[in-house]
Protein backbone atom coordinates (compact mmCIF):
# COMPACT_ATOMS: atom_id res chain seq x y z
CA UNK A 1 0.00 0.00 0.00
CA UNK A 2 1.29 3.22 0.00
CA UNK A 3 0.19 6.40 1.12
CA UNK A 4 -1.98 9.61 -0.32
CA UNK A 5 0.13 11.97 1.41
CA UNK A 6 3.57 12.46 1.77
CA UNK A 7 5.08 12.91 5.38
CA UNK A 8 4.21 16.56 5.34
CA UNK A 9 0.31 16.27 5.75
CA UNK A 10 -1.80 18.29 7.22
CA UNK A 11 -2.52 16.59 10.33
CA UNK A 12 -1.70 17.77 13.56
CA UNK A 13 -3.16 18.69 16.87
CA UNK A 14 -2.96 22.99 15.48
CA UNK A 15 -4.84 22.09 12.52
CA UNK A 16 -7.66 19.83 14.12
CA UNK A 17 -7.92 22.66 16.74
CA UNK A 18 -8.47 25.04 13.77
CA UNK A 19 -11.30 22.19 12.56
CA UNK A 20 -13.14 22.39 15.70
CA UNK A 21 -12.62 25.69 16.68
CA UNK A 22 -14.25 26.50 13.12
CA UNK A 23 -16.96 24.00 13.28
CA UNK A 24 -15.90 22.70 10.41
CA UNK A 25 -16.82 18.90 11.71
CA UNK A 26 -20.22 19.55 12.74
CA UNK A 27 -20.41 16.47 15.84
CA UNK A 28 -24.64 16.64 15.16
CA UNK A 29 -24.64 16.61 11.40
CA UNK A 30 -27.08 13.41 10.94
CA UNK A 31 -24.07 11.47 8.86
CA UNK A 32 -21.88 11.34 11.93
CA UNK A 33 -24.96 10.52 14.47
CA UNK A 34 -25.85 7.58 12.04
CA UNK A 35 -22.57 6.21 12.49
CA UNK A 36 -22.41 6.62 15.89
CA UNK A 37 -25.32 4.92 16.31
CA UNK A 38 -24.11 1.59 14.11
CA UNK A 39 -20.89 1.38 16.15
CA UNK A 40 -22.98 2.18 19.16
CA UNK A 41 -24.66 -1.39 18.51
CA UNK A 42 -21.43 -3.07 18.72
CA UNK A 43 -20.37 -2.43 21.88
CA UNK A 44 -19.31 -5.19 24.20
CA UNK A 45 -18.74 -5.18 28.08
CA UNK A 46 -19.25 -2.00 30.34
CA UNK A 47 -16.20 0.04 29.15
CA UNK A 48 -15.30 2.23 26.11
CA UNK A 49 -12.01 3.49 24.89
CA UNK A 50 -12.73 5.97 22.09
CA UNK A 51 -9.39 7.01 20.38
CA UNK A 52 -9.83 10.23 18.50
CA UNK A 53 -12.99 10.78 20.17
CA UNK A 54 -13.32 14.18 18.73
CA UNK A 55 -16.46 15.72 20.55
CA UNK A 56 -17.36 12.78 21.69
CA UNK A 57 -20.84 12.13 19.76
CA UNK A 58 -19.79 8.79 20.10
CA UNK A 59 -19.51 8.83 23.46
CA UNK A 60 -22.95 10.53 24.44
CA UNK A 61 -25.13 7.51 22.47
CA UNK A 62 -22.94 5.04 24.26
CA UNK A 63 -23.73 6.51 27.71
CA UNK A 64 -27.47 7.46 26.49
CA UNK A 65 -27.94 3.41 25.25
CA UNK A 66 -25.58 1.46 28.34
CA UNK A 67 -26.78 2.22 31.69
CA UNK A 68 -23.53 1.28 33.31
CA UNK A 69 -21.29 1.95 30.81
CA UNK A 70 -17.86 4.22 31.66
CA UNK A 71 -16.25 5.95 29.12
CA UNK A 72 -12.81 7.05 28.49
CA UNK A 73 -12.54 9.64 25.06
CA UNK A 74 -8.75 10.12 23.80
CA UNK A 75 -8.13 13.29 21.25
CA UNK A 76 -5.12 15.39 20.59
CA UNK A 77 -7.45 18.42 20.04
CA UNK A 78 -8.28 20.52 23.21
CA UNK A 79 -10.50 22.50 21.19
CA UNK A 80 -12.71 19.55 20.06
CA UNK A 81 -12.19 18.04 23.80
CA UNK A 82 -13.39 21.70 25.21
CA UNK A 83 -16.68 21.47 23.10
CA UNK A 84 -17.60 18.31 23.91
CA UNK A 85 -21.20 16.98 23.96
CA UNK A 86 -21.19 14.92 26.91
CA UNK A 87 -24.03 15.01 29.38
CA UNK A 88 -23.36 15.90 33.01
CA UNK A 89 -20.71 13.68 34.40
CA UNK A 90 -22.58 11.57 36.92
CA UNK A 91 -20.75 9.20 38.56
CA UNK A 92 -17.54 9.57 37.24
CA UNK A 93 -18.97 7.78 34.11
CA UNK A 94 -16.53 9.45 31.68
CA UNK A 95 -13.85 11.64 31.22
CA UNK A 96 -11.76 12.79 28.60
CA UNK A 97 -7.81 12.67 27.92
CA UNK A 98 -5.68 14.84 25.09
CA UNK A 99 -2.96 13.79 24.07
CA UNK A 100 -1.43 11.54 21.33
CA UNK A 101 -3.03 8.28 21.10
CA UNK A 102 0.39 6.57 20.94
CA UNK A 103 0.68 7.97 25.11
CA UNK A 104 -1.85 5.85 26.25
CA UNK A 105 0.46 2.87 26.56
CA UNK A 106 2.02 4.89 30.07
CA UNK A 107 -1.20 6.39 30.39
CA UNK A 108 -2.89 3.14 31.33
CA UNK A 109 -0.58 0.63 32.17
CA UNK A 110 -1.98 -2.12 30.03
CA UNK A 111 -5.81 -0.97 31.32
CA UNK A 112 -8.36 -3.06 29.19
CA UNK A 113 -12.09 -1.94 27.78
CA UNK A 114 -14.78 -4.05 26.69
CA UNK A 115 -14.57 -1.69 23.31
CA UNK A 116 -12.46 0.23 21.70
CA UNK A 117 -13.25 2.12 19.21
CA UNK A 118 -10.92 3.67 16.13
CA UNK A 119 -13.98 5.98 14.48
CA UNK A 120 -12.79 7.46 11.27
CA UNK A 121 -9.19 7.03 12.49
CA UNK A 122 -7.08 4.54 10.55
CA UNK A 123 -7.22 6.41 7.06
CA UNK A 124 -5.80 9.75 8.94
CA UNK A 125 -2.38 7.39 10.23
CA UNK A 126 0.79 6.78 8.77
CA UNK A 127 1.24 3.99 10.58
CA UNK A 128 -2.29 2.28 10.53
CA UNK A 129 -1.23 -1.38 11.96
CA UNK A 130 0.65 0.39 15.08
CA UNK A 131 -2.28 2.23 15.74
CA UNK A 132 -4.33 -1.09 15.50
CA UNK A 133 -2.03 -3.02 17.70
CA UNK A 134 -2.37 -0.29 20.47
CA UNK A 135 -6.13 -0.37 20.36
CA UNK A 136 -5.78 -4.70 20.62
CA UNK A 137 -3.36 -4.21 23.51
CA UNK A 138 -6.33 -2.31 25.46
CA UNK A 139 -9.19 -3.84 23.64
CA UNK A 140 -10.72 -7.31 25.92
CA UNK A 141 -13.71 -8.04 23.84
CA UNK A 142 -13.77 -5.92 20.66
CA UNK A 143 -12.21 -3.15 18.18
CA UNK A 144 -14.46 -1.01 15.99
CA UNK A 145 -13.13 0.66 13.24
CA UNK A 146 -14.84 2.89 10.70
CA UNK A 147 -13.89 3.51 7.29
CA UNK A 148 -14.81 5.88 4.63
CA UNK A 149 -15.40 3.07 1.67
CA UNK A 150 -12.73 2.90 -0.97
CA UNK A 151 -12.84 4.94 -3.71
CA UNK A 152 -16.30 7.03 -2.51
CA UNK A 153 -13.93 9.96 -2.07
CA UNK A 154 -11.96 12.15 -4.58
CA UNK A 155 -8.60 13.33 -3.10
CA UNK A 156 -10.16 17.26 -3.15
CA UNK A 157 -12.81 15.39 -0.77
CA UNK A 158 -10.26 13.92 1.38
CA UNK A 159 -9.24 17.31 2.02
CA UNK A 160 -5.77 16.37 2.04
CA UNK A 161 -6.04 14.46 5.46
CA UNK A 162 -6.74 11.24 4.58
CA UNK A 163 -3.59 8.70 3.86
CA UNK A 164 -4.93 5.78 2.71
CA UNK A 165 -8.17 4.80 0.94
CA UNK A 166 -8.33 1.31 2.03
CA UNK A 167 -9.46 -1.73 -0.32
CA UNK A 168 -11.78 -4.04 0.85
CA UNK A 169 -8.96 -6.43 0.60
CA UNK A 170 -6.30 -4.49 2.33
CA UNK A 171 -9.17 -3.16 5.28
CA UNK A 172 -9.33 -7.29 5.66
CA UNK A 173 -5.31 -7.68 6.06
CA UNK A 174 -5.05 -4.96 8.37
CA UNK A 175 -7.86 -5.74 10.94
CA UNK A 176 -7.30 -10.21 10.47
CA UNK A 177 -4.16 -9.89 12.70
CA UNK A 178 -6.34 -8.97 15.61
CA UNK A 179 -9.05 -11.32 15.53
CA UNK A 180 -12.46 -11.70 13.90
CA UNK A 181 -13.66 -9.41 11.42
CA UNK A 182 -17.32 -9.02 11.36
CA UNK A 183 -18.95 -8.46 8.49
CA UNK A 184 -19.08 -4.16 6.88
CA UNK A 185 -21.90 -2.25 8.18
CA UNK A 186 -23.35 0.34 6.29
CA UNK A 187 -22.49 3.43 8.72
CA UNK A 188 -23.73 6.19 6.10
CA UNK A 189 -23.03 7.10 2.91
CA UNK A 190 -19.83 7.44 3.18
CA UNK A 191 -18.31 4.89 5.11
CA UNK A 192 -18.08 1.33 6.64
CA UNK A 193 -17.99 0.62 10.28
CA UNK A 194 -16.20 -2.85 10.97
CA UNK A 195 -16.19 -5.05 14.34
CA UNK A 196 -13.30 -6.90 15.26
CA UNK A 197 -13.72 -9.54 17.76
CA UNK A 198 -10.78 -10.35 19.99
């Protein structure tokens, strides 16, 4: 495989700031609640590991659907962390880290979560089976991924942030290492959401 970008992309924590700070990744627009709601159905256990949680839409159905659910989002944007649309923190039943996803390893000392969860994440990495291997070492149960789907995108459209457009072939490689791939649901128009059972 190799990449749509070179080493110099676009992706860092100044320019997701910029993203959020701008709006410009609307948490509520209906595509990204639809997904959230199909990976919302995979969930297994009582915890939740979102990596690159964004705003954490993601994390607000998970806590409105699982009763005794705790949640742990991980982004490297403090503005998208900031304007998060969690609901009042009852219980301690979430809280949210910045930081590089590739920190977590001393952040949590080998902690485990029924689910984790790489939402629109894998396409935006240079290094996509690294990323995958940290999610398995914290994942007990399952991984869920979401993809956009190959070749639904023109490179204008992936705005320059996207590294790979994955195959169906090479989405298979990547996630087989781990475990069990479910089969591709349909998480909107644009993209695939993928469980991976450990």
């Amino acid at each position: 495989m190799s990449p749509l970008l070179s080493a110099e992309t676009v992706n860092s924590p100044e320019y997701w700031d910029g993203i959020y700070r701008a709006n410009a990744f609307p948490t509520h627009d209906p595509s990204n609640i639809a997904r959230y709601l199909v990976a919302a159905t995979l969930q297994r256990g009582d915890s939740a590991l979102d990596l690159g949680c964004g705003q954490a839409g993601l994390g607000r159905v998970l806590l409105d659907q699982h009763a005794h659910l705790t949640y742990l989002g991980f982004d490297y944007s403090q503005a998208a962390l900031q304007s998060h649309c969690l609901p009042r923190n009852q219980e301690g039943r979430w809280a949210l880290w910045c930081g590089d996803c590739y920190e977590l390893a001393n952040e949590l000392c080998g902690q485990e979560f029924g689910t984790v969860y790489l939402l629109e994440l894998l396409e935006h990495n240079f290094d996509p089976e690294a990323l995958l291997a940290l999610a398995a070492g914290h994942a007990a149960e399952r991984i869920v991924i979401s993809v956009p789907m190959h070749g639904i995108l023109s490179y204008r459209e992936h705005r320059g942030e996207h590294a790979w457009d994955f195959t169906d072939v090479e989405l298979d490689d990547l996630l087989r290492p781990h475990g069990a791939v479910g089969p591709r649901l349909l998480g909107n128009h644009l993209c695939w959401v993928v469980g991976v059972d450990r």
